[in-house]
Protein backbone atom coordinates (compact mmCIF):
# COMPACT_ATOMS: atom_id res chain seq x y z
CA UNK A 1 21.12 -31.53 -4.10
CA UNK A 2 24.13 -29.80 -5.66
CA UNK A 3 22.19 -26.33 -5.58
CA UNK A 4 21.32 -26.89 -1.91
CA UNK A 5 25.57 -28.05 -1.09
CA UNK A 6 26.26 -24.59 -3.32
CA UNK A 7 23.34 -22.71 -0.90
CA UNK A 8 25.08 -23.63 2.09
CA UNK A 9 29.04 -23.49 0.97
CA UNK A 10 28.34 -20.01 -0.15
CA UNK A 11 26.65 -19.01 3.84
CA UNK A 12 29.41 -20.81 5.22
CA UNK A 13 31.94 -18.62 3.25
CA UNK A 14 30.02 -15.15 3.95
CA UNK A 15 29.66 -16.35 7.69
CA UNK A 16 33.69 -16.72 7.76
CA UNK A 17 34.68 -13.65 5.97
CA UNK A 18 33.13 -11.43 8.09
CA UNK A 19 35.97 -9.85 11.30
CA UNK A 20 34.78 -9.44 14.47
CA UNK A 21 34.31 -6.16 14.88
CA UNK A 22 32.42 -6.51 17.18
CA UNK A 23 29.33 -3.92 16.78
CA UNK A 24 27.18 -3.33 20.21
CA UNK A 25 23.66 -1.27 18.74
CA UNK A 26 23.09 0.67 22.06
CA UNK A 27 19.47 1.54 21.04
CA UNK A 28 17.52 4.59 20.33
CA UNK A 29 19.68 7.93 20.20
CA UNK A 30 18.91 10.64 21.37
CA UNK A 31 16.72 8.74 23.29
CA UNK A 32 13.85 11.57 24.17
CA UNK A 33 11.26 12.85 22.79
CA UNK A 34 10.42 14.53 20.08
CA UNK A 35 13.82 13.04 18.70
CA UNK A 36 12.70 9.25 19.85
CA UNK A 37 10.67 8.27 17.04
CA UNK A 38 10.44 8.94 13.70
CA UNK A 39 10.58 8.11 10.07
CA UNK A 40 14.48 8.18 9.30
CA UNK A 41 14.68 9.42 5.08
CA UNK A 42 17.62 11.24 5.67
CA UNK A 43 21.38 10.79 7.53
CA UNK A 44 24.53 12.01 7.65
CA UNK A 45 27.71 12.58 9.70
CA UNK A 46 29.85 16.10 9.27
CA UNK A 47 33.68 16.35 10.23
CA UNK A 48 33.00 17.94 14.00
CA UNK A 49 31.11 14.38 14.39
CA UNK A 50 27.30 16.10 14.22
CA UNK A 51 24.87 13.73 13.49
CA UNK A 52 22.60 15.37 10.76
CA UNK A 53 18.98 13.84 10.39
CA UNK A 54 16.47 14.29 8.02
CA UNK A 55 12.48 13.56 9.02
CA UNK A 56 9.83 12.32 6.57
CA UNK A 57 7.11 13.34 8.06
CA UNK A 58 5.74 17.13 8.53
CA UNK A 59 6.02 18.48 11.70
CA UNK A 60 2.26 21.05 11.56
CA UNK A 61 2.15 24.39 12.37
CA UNK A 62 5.85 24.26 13.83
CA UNK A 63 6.24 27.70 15.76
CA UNK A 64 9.64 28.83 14.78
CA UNK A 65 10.76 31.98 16.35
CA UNK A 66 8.93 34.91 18.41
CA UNK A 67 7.20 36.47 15.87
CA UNK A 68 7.09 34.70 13.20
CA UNK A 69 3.90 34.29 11.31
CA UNK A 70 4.48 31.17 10.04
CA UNK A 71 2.06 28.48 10.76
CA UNK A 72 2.78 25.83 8.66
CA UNK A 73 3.34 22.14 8.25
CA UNK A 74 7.29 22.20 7.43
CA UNK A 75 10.03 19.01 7.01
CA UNK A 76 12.71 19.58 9.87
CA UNK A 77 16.60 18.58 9.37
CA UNK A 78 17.84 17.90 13.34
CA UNK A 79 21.37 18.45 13.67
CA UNK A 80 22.69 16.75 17.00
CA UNK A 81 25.63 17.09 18.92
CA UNK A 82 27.88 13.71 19.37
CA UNK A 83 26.51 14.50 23.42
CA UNK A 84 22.70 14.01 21.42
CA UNK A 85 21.93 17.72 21.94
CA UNK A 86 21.24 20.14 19.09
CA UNK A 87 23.41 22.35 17.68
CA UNK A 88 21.92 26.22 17.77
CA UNK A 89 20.50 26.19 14.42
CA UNK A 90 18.87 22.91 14.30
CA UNK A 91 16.00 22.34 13.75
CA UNK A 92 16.19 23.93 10.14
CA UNK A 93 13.10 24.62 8.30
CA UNK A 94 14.27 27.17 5.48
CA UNK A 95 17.45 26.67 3.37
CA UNK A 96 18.13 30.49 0.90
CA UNK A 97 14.95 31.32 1.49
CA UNK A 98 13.02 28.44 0.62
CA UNK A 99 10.18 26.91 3.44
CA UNK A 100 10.86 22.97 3.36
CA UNK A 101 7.70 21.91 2.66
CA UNK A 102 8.21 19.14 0.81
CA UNK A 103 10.07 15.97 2.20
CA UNK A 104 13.78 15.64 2.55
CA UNK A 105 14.52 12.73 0.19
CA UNK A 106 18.52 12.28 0.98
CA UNK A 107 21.63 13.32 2.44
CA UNK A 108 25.13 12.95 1.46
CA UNK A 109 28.38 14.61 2.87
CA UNK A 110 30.07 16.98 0.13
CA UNK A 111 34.23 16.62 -0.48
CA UNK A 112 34.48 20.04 1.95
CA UNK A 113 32.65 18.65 4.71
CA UNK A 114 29.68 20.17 3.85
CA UNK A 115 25.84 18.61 3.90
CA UNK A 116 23.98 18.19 0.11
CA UNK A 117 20.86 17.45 1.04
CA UNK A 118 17.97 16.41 -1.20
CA UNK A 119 14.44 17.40 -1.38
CA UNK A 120 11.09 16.82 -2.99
CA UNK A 121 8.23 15.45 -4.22
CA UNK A 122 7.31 14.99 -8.14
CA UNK A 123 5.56 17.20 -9.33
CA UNK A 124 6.24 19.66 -6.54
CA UNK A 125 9.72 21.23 -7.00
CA UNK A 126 13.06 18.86 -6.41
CA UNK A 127 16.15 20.64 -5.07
CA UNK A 128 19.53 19.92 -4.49
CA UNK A 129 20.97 21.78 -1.48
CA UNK A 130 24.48 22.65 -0.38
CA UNK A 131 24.27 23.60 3.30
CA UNK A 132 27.55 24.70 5.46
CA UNK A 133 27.75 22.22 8.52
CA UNK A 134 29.20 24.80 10.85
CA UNK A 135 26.63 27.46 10.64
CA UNK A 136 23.69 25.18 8.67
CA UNK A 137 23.46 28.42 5.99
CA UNK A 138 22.80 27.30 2.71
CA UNK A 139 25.52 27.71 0.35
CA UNK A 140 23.65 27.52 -3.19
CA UNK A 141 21.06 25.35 -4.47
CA UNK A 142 19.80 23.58 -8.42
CA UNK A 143 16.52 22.43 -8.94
CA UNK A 144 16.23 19.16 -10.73
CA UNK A 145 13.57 17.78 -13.18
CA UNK A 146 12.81 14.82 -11.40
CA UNK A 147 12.90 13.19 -7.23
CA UNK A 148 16.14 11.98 -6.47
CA UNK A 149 17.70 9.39 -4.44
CA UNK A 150 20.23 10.36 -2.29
CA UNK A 151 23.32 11.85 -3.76
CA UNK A 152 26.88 10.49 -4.10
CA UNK A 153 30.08 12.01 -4.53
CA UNK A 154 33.43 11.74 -5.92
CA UNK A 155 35.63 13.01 -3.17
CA UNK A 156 38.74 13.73 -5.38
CA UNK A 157 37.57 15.57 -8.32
CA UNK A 158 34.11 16.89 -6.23
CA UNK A 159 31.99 15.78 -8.91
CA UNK A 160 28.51 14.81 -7.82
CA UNK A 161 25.70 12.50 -9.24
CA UNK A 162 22.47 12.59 -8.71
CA UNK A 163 19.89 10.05 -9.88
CA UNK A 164 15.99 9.20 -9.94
CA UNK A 165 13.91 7.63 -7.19
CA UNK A 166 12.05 6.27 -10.54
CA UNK A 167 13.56 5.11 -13.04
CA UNK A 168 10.56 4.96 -15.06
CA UNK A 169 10.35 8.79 -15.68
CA UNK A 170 10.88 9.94 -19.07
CA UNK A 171 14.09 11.79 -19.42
CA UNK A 172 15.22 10.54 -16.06
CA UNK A 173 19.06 9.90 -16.42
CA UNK A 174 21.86 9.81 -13.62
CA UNK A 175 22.74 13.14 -13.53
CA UNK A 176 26.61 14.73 -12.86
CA UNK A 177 27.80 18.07 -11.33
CA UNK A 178 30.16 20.12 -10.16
CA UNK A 179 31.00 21.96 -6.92
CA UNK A 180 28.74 25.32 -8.17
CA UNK A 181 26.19 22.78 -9.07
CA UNK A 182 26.56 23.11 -12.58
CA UNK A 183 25.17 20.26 -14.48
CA UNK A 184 27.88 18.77 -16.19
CA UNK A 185 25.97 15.94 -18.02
CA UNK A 186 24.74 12.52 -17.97
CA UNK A 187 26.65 9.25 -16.40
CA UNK A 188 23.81 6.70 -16.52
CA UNK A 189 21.34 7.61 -19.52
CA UNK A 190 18.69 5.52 -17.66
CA UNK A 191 18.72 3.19 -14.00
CA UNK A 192 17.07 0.88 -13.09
CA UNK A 193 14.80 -0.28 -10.20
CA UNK A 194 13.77 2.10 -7.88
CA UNK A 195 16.22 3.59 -5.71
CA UNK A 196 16.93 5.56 -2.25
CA UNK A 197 20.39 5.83 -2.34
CA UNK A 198 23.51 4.98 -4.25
CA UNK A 199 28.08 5.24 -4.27
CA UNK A 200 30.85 6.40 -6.54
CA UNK A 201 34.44 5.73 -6.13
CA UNK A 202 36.54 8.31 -5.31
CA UNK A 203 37.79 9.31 -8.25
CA UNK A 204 34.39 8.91 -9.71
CA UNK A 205 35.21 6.23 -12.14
CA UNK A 206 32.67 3.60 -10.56
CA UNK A 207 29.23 4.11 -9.79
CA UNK A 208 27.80 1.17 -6.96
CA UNK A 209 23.94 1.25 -8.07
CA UNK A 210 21.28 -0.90 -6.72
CA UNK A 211 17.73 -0.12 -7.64
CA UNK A 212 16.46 -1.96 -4.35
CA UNK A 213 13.91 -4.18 -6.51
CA UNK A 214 16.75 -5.93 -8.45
CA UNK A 215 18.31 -7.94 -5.49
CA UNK A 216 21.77 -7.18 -6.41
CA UNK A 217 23.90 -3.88 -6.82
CA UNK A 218 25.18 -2.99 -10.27
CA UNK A 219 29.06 -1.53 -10.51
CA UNK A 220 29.72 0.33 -13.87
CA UNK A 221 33.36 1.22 -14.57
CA UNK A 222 34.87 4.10 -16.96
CA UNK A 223 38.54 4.85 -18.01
CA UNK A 224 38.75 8.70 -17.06
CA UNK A 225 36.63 11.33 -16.81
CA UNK A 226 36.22 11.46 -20.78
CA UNK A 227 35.26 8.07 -21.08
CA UNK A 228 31.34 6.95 -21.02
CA UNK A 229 29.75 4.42 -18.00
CA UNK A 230 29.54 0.70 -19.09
CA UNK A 231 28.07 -2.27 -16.78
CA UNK A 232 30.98 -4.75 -15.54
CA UNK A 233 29.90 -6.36 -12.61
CA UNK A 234 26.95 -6.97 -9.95
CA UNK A 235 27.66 -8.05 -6.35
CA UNK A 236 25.49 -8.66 -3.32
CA UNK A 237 23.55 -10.85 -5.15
CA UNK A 238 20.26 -11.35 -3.08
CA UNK A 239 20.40 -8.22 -1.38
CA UNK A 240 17.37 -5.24 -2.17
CA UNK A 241 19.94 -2.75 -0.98
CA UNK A 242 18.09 0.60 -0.27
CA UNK A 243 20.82 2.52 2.19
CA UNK A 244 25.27 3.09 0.98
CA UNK A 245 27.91 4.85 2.37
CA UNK A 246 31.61 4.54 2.69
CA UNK A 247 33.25 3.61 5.56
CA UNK A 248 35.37 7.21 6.85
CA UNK A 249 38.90 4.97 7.38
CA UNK A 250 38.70 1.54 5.91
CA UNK A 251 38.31 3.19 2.71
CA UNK A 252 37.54 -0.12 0.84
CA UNK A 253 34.74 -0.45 2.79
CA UNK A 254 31.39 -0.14 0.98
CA UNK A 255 28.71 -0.27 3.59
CA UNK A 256 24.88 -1.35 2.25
CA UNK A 257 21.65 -2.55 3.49
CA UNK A 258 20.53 -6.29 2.83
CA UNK A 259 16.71 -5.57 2.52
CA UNK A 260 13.42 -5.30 4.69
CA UNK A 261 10.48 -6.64 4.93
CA UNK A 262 8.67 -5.39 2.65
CA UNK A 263 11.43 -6.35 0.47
CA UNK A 264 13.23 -9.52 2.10
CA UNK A 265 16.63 -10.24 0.74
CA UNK A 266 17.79 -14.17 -0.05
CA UNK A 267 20.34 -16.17 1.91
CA UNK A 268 22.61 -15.25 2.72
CA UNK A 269 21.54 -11.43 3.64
CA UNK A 270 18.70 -10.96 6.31
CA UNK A 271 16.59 -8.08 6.80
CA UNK A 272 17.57 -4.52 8.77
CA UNK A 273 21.57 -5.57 8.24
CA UNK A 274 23.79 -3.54 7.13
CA UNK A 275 27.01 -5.23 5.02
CA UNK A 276 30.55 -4.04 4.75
CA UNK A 277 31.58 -5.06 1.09
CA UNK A 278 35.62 -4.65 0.30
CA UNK A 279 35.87 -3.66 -3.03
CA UNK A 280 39.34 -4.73 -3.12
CA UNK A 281 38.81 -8.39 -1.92
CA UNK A 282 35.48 -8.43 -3.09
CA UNK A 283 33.75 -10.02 -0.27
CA UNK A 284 32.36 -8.93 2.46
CA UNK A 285 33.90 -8.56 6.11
CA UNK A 286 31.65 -7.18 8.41
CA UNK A 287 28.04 -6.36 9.12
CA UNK A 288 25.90 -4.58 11.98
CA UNK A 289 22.41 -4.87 12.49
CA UNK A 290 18.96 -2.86 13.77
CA UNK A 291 17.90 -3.13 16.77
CA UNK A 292 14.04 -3.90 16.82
CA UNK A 293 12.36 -1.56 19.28
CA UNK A 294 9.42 -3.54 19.43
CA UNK A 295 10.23 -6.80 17.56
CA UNK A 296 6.77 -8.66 17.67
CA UNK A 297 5.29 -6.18 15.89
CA UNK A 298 8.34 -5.22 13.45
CA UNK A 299 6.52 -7.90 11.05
CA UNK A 300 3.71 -5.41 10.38
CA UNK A 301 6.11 -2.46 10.33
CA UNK A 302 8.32 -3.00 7.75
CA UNK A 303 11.12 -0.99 8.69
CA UNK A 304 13.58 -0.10 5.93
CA UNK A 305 17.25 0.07 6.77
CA UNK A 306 17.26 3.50 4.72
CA UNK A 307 20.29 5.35 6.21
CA UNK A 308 23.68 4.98 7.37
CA UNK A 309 26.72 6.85 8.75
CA UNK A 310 29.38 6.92 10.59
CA UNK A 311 31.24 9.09 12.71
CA UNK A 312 34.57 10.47 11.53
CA UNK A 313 36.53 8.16 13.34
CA UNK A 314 34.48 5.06 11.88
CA UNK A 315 33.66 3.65 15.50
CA UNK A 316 30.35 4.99 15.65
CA UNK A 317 27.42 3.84 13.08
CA UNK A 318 23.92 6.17 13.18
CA UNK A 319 21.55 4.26 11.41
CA UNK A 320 17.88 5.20 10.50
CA UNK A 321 14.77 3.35 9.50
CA UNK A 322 12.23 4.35 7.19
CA UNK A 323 8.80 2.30 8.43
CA UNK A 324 5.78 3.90 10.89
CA UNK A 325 6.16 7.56 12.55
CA UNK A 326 6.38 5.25 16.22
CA UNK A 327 9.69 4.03 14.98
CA UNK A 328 13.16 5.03 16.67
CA UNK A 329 14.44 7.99 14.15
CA UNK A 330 17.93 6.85 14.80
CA UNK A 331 19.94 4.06 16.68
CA UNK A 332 23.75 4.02 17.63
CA UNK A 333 25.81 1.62 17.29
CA UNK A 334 29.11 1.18 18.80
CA UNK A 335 32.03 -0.47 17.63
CA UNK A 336 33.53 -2.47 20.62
CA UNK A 337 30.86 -0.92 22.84
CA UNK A 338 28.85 -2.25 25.67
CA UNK A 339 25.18 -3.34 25.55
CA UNK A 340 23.25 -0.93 27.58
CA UNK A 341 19.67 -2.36 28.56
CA UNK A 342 17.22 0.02 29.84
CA UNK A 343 14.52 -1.57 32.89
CA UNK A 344 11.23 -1.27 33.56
CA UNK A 345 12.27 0.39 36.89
CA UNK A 346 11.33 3.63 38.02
CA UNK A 347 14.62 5.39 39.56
CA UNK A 348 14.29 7.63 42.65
CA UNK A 349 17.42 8.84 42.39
CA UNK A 350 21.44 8.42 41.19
CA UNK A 351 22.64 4.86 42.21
CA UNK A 352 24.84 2.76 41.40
CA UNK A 353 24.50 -0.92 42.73
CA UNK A 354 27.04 -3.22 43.62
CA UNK A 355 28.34 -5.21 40.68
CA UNK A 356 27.06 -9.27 40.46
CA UNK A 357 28.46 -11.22 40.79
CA UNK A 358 31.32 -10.06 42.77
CA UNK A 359 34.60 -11.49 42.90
CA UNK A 360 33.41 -12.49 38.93
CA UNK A 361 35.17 -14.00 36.13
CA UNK A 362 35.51 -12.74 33.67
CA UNK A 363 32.13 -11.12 33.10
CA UNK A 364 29.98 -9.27 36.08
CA UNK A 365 26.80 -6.91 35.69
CA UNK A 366 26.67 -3.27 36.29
CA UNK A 367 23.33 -1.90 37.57
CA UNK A 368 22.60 2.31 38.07
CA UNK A 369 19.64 4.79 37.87
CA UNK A 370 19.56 8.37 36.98
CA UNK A 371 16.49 10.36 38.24
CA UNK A 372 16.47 12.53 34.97
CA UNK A 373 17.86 12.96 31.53
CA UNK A 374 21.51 13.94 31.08
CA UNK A 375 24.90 12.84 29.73
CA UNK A 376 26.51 9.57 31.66
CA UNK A 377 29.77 7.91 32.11
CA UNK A 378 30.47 4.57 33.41
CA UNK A 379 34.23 4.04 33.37
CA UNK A 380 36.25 1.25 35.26
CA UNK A 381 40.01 2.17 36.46
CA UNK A 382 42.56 0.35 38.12
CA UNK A 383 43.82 0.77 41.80
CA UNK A 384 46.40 3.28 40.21
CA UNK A 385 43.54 5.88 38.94
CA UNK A 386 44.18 4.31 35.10
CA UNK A 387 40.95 3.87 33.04
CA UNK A 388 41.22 0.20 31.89
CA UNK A 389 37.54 0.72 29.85
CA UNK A 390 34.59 2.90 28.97
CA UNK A 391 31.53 0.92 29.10
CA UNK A 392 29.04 3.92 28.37
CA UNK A 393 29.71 7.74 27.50
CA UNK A 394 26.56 9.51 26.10
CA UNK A 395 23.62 11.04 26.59
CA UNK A 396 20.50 8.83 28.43
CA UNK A 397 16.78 9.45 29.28
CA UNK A 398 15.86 8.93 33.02
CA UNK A 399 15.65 5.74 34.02
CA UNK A 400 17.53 2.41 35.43
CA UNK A 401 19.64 0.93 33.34
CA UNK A 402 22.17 -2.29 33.32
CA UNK A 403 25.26 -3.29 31.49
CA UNK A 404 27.46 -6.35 31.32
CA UNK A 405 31.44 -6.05 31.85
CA UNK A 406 33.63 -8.07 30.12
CA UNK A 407 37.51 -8.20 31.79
CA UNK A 408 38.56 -11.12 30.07
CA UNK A 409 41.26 -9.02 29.05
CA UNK A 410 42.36 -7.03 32.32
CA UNK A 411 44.26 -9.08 35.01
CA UNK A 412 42.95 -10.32 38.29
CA UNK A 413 42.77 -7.89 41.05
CA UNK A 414 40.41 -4.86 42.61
CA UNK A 415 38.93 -2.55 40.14
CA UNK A 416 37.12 0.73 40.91
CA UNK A 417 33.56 1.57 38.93
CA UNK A 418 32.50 4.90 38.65
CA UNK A 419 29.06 6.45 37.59
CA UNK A 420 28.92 10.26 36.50
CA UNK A 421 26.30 11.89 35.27
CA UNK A 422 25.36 15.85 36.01
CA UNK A 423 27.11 16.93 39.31
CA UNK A 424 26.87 13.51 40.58
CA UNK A 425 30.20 10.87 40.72
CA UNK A 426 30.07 7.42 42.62
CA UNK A 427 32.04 5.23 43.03
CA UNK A 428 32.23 1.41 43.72
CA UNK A 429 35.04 -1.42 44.20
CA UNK A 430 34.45 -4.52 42.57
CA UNK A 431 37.33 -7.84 42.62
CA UNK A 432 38.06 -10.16 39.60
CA UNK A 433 39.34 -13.25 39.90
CA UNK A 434 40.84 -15.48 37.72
């Protein structure tokens, strides 16, 4: 009975501690094809807000420029706009040279802003990658002796660490190196559990390690740089935490995965959430979640919550799930956003429908179509031309679409709604009344 008291006291206290940030997952992004669906291994977020993403599966005999011969099956890396549409160089197949024809097994963004990026598949060769995230030229590479998980960095000093998938491999330690990628030498002589992905501090003092089969995450502390690793600690106890990243301005923020369902965390975690751990307060404080694209079949799936990260501002999450090729590659998630649900309508051309209810308090429902794909605003302003609130700026696939308002916070009066999208602006009054 006293277990089942401490069970519940311990939900209760997880439940509280997390803010109410208030995280709206607005679905699939980009949200057309070939970018739809895919197995997510790979994602990261440079400092002009790109969204970088790395595809597991082979993409066969890819045709990649007028004549070239190469006919192939190669691993892609997308590179998307913050609009959702590619920057000139994506997709990249070939990094110094080298086809990518083995899978990309991690990415991680380097102290300068630039993309490491891991690739593959023991015994084939394993590379680390430095790539420049303006131009998506590679910069210099290492090969490694083993698969890696995802790399992690020590933004102050630039040291990086690199670790096994498996930490059964003999000679398989965790791995440290500089900004030439010059091994340095070893911070873990062996992990444990298998791993996708792991987190240093800053100064590179702490390494956050989870081998996802352990239901916890690890935290091994050092003096200085001179000092060797030793275990101190283990948090997010339940949790099979396969996905970490820090959050860009709450820098105490350690964002991780609670599990899947192939591996289901315990109470209090749930599966496809990600947690925001302070490392400071050592709780955690906030959480977002995936958003099932086809939830009576996710069962069968088992979609891993295998990446994570946000845009440089830390309002916008991009996370990815490794499970079956029909899965969305990546969602977005919105901090404060609005939830935008797509219908099974057919649009014949730009509308926008009068709000309902209308007057409404505080809430009403926002109803448009768009005859084809394309980047769409729906703002709200005042009477005096002030926008009062966003409810949706980015790029949609054709197709009717509805959102709910909230003014709870605006005063009572008439309010002007306006759809843009392409060349086309309209325009509707709506009245709240309180």
């Amino acid at each position: 009975m006293l277990k089942k008291i401490t069970l519940l006291l311990t939900v209760i206290l997880i439940t509280a501690s997390i803010s109410t940030a208030q995280w709206t997952n607005q679905g699939s992004w980009p949200s057309t094809a070939p970018f739809k669906t895919g197995q997510n291994h790979a994602t990261a977020v440079d400092p002009d807000g790109n969204v970088w993403v790395g595809r597991y599966a082979a993409v066969a005999k890819f045709g990649v420029a007028p004549g070239d011969t190469l006919k192939k099956s190669v691993y892609l890396i997308y590179v998307f706009k913050p609009d959702g549409t590619q920057m000139p160089f994506s997709p990249i197949w070939k990094i110094l040279g080298d086809t990518l024809l083995t899978t990309n097994r991690g990415m991680r963004l380097n102290k300068d802003g630039n993309i490491l990026m891991l690739t593959g598949n023991t015994p084939t060769p394993n590379y680390l990658y430095m790539i420049n995230y303006k131009t998506g030229v590679g910069i210099r590479k290492v090969q490694l002796k083993w698969t890696a998980a995802a790399p992690a960095v020590a933004t102050t000093t630039g040291t990086i660490f690199v670790a096994p998938v498996v930490p059964a491999l003999t000679g398989a330690p965790m791995e440290m190196y500089d900004q030439n990628l010059t091994l340095i030498g070893n911070a873990l002589p062996a992990t444990v559990g298998f791993s996708r992905s792991f987190e240093v501090s800053k100064d590179g003092n702490t390494i956050y390690w989870a081998g996802y089969t352990t239901g916890k995450v690890y935290v091994y502390n050092r003096a200085d740089e001179f000092s060797s690793f030793t275990m101190k600690d283990s948090i997010m106890i339940g949790a099979k935490v396969e996905s970490f990243t820090w959050h860009p301005t709450n820098k105490n923020q350690l964002w991780m995965s609670g599990g899947s369902q192939n591996d289901l965390p315990t109470v209090p975690y749930t599966k496809g959430t990600w947690y925001a751990y302070d490392v400071v307060q050592k709780k955690v404080v906030d959480s977002l979640k995936w958003k099932w694209s086809d939830p009576t079949s996710e069962a069968t799936k088992a979609e891993r919550p295998r990446a994570l990260a946000f845009s440089p501002d830390g309002k916008t999450a991009y996370i990815g799930s490794f499970g079956v090729g029909t899965s969305d590659l990546v969602q977005k998630v919105v901090q404060g956003g609005t939830d935008v649900e797509k219908l099974d309508e057919i649009p014949t051309g730009y509308e926008l429908s009068q709000n309902y209810p209308n007057p409404f308090n505080p809430t009403t429902n926002i109803k448009f179509s768009i005859p084809e794909q394309g980047f769409v605003s729906l703002k709200i302003y005042n009477t005096l031309g002030q926008e009062v609130a966003t409810l949706l700026n980015e790029y949609k696939s054709a197709g009717t679409y509805q959102v709910d308002f909230n003014a709870a916070k605006l005063s009572s009066g008439m309010y002007v709604y306006t759809l843009s999208s392409g060349n086309y602006r309209i325009s509707k009054k709506m009245l709240l009344m309180k």
